[in-house]
C-alpha atoms as a PDB file:
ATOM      1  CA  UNK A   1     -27.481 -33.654-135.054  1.00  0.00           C
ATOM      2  CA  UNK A   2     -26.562 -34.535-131.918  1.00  0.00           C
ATOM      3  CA  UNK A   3     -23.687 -32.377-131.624  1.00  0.00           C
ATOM      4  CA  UNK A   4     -25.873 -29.631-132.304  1.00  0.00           C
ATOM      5  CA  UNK A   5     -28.127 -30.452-129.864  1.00  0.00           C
ATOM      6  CA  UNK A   6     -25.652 -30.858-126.963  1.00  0.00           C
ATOM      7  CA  UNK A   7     -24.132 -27.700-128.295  1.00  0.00           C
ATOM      8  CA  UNK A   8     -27.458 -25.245-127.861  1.00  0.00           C
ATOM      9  CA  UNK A   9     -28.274 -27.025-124.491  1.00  0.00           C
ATOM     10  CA  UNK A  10     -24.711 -26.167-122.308  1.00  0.00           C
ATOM     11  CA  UNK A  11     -24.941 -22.504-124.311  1.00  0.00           C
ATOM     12  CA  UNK A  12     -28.507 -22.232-122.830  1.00  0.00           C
ATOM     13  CA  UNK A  13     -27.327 -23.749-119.521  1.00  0.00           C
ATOM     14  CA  UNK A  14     -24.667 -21.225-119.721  1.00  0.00           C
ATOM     15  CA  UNK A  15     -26.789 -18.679-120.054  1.00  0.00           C
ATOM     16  CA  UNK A  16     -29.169 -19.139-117.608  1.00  0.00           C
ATOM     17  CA  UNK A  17     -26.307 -20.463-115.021  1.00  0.00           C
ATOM     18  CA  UNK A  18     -24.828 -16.857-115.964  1.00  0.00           C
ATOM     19  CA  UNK A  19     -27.934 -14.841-115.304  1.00  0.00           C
ATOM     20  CA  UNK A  20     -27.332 -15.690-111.713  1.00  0.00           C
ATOM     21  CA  UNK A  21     -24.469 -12.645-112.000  1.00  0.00           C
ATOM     22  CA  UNK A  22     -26.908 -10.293-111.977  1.00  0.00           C
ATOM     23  CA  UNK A  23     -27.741  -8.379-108.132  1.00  0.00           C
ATOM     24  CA  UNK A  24     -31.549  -9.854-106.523  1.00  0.00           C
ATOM     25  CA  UNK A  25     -34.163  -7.528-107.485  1.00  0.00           C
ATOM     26  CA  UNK A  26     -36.070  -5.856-104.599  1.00  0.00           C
ATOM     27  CA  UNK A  27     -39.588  -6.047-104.899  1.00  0.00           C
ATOM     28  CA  UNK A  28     -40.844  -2.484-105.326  1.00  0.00           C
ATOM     29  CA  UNK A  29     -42.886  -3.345-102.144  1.00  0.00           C
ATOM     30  CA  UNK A  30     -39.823  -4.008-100.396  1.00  0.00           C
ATOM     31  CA  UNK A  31     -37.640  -1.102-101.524  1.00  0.00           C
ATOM     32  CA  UNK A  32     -38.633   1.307 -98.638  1.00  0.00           C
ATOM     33  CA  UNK A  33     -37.562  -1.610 -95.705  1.00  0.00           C
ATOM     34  CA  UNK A  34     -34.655   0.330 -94.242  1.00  0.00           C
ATOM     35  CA  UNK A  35     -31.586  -1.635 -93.028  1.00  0.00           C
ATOM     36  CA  UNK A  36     -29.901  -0.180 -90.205  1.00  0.00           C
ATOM     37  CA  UNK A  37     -26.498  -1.023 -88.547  1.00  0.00           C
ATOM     38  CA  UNK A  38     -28.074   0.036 -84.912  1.00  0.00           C
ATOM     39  CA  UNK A  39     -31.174  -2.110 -83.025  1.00  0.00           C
ATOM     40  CA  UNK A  40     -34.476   0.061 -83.198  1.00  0.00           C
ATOM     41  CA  UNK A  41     -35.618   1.852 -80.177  1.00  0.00           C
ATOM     42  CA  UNK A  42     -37.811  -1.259 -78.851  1.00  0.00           C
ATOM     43  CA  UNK A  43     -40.569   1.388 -77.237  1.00  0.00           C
ATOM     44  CA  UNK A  44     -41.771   1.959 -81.200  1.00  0.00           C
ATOM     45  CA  UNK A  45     -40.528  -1.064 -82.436  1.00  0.00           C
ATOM     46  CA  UNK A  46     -42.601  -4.749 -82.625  1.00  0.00           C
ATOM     47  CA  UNK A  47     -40.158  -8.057 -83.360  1.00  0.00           C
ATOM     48  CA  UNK A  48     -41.191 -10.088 -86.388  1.00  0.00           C
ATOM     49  CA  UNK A  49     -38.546 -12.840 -86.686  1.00  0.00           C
ATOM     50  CA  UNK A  50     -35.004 -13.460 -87.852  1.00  0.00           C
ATOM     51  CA  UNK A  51     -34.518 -13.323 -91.608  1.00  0.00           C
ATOM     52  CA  UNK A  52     -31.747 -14.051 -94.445  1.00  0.00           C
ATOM     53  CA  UNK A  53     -30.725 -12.679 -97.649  1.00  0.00           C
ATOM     54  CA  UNK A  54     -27.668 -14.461 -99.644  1.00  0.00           C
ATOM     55  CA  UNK A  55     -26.332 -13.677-103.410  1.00  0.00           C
ATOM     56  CA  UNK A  56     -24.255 -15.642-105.005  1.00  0.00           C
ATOM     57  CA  UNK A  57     -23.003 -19.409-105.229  1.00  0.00           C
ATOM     58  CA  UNK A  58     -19.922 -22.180-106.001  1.00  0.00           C
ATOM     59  CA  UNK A  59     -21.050 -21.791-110.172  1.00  0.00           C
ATOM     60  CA  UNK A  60     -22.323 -18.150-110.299  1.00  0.00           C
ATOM     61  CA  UNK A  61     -19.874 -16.726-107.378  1.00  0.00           C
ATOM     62  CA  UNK A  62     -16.675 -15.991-109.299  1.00  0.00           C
ATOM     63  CA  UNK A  63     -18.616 -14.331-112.165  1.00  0.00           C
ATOM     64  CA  UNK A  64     -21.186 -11.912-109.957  1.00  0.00           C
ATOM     65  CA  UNK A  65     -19.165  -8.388-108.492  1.00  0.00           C
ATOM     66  CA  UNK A  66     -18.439  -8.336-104.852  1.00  0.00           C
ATOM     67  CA  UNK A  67     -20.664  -5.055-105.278  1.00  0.00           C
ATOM     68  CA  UNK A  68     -23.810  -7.093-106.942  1.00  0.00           C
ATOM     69  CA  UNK A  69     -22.902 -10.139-103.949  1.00  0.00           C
ATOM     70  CA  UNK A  70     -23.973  -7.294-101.134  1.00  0.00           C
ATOM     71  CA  UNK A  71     -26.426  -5.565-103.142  1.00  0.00           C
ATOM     72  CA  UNK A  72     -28.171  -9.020-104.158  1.00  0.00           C
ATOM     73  CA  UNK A  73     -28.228 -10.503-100.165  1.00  0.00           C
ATOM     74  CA  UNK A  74     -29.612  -7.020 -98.964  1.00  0.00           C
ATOM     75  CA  UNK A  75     -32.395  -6.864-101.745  1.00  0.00           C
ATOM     76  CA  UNK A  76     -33.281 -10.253-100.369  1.00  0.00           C
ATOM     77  CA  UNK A  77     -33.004  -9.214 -96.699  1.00  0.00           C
ATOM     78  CA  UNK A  78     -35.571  -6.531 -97.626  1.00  0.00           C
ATOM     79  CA  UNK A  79     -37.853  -8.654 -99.515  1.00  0.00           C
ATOM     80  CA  UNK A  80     -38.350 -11.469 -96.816  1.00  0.00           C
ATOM     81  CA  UNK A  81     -38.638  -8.668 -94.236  1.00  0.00           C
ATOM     82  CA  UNK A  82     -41.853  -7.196 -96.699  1.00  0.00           C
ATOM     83  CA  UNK A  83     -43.455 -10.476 -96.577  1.00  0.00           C
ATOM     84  CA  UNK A  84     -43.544 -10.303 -92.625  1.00  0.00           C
ATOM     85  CA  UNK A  85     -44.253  -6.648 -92.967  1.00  0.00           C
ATOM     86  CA  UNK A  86     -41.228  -5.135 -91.563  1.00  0.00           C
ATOM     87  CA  UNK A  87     -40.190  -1.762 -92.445  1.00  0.00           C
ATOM     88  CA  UNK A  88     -36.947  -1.925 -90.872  1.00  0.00           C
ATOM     89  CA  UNK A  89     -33.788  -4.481 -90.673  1.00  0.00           C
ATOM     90  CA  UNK A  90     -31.226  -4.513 -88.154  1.00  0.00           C
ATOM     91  CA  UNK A  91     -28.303  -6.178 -89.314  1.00  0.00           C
ATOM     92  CA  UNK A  92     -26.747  -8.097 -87.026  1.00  0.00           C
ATOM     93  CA  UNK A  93     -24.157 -10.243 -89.188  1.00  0.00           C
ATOM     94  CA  UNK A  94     -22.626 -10.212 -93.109  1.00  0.00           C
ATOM     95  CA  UNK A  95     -20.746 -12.928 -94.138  1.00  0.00           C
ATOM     96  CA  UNK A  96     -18.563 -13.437 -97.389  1.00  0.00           C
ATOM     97  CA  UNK A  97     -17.062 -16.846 -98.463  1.00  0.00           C
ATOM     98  CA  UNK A  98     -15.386 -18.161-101.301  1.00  0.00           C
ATOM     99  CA  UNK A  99     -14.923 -21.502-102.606  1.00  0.00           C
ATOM    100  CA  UNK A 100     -11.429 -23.540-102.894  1.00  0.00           C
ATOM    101  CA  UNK A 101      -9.491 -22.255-105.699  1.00  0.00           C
ATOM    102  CA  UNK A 102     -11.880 -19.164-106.631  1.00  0.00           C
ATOM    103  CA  UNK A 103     -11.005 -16.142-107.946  1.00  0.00           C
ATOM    104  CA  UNK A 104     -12.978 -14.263-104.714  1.00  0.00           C
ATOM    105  CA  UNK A 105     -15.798 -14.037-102.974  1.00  0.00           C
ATOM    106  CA  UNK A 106     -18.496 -16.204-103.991  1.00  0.00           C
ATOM    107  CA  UNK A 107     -21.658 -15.731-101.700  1.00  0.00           C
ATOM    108  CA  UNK A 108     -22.545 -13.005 -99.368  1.00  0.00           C
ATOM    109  CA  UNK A 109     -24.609 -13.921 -96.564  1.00  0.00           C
ATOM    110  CA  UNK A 110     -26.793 -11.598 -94.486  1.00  0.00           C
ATOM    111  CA  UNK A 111     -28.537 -11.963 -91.096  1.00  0.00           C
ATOM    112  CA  UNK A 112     -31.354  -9.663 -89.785  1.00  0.00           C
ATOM    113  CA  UNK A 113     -33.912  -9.163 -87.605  1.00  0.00           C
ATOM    114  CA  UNK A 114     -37.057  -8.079 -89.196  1.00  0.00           C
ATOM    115  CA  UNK A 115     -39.198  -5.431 -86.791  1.00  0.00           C
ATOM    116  CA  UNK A 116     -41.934  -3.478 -87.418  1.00  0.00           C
ATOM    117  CA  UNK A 117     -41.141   0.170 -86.222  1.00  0.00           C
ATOM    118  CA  UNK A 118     -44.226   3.441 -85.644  1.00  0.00           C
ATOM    119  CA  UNK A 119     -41.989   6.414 -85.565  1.00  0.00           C
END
C-alpha cells in the first residue's frame, strides 16, 4: 500500500513539476503591451517602473524549449507591465543561463522598463 502510494505521489509531482514546460500565458489584458528593442519617444511617453519576466528553472529548465524560455519571460514582461498599465516595454536586457551539467538553457531572464505611451 505504501508503495502505491509513494508511486502516484512522485507521478503527480512529476506531472505538475513538468507542467512548468509549458510557455507563461499572457493575460488577454496584457497581450496588446508592445515590447520594443528602441526607448519610446519620452515627449508621449510617461515612466512606470522597471519590471521582470523569467521562464524556466534548475527542475523544469532542461525540459521547456529555448523557444517556450523567451516566449514564457516576455508573456510575463507583458503581464507585470498590464498591472502598472503600460502599453509598451522597452527591453533593455535578456539573459539565458543554464545550470551545471544541463542539457541547455534553463531560465530566460528579461528586464524592462514599463511606460505608458499616447501616440
Amino acid at each position: 500500500m505504501i508503495k502505491k502510494v509513494l508511486g502516484i505521489s512522485i507521478f503527480g509531482l512529476g506531472i505538475i513539476g513538468l507542467g512548468g514546460c509549458a510557455a507563461k500565458q499572457v493575460s488577454q489584458e496584457a497581450s496588446i503591451i508592445e515590447i520594443v528593442n528602441e526607448k519610446p519617444n519620452m515627449k508621449n511617453c510617461k515612466y512606470l517602473g522597471e519590471i521582470v519576466g523569467s521562464q524556466g528553472n534548475w527542475f523544469t529548465g532542461d525540459f521547456t524549449s529555448n523557444k517556450d524560455l523567451v516566449i514564457g519571460a516576455r508573456n510575463e514582461l507583458r503581464n507585470e507591465a498590464h498591472k502598472l498599465g503600460a502599453n509598451i516595454v522597452y527591453i533593455q536586457d535578456m539573459k539565458n543561463t543554464n545550470k551545471f551539467h544541463s542539457l541547455g538553457t534553463t531560465n530566460t531572464t528579461a528586464i524592462g522598463k514599463a511606460y505608458k505611451c499616447n501616440y
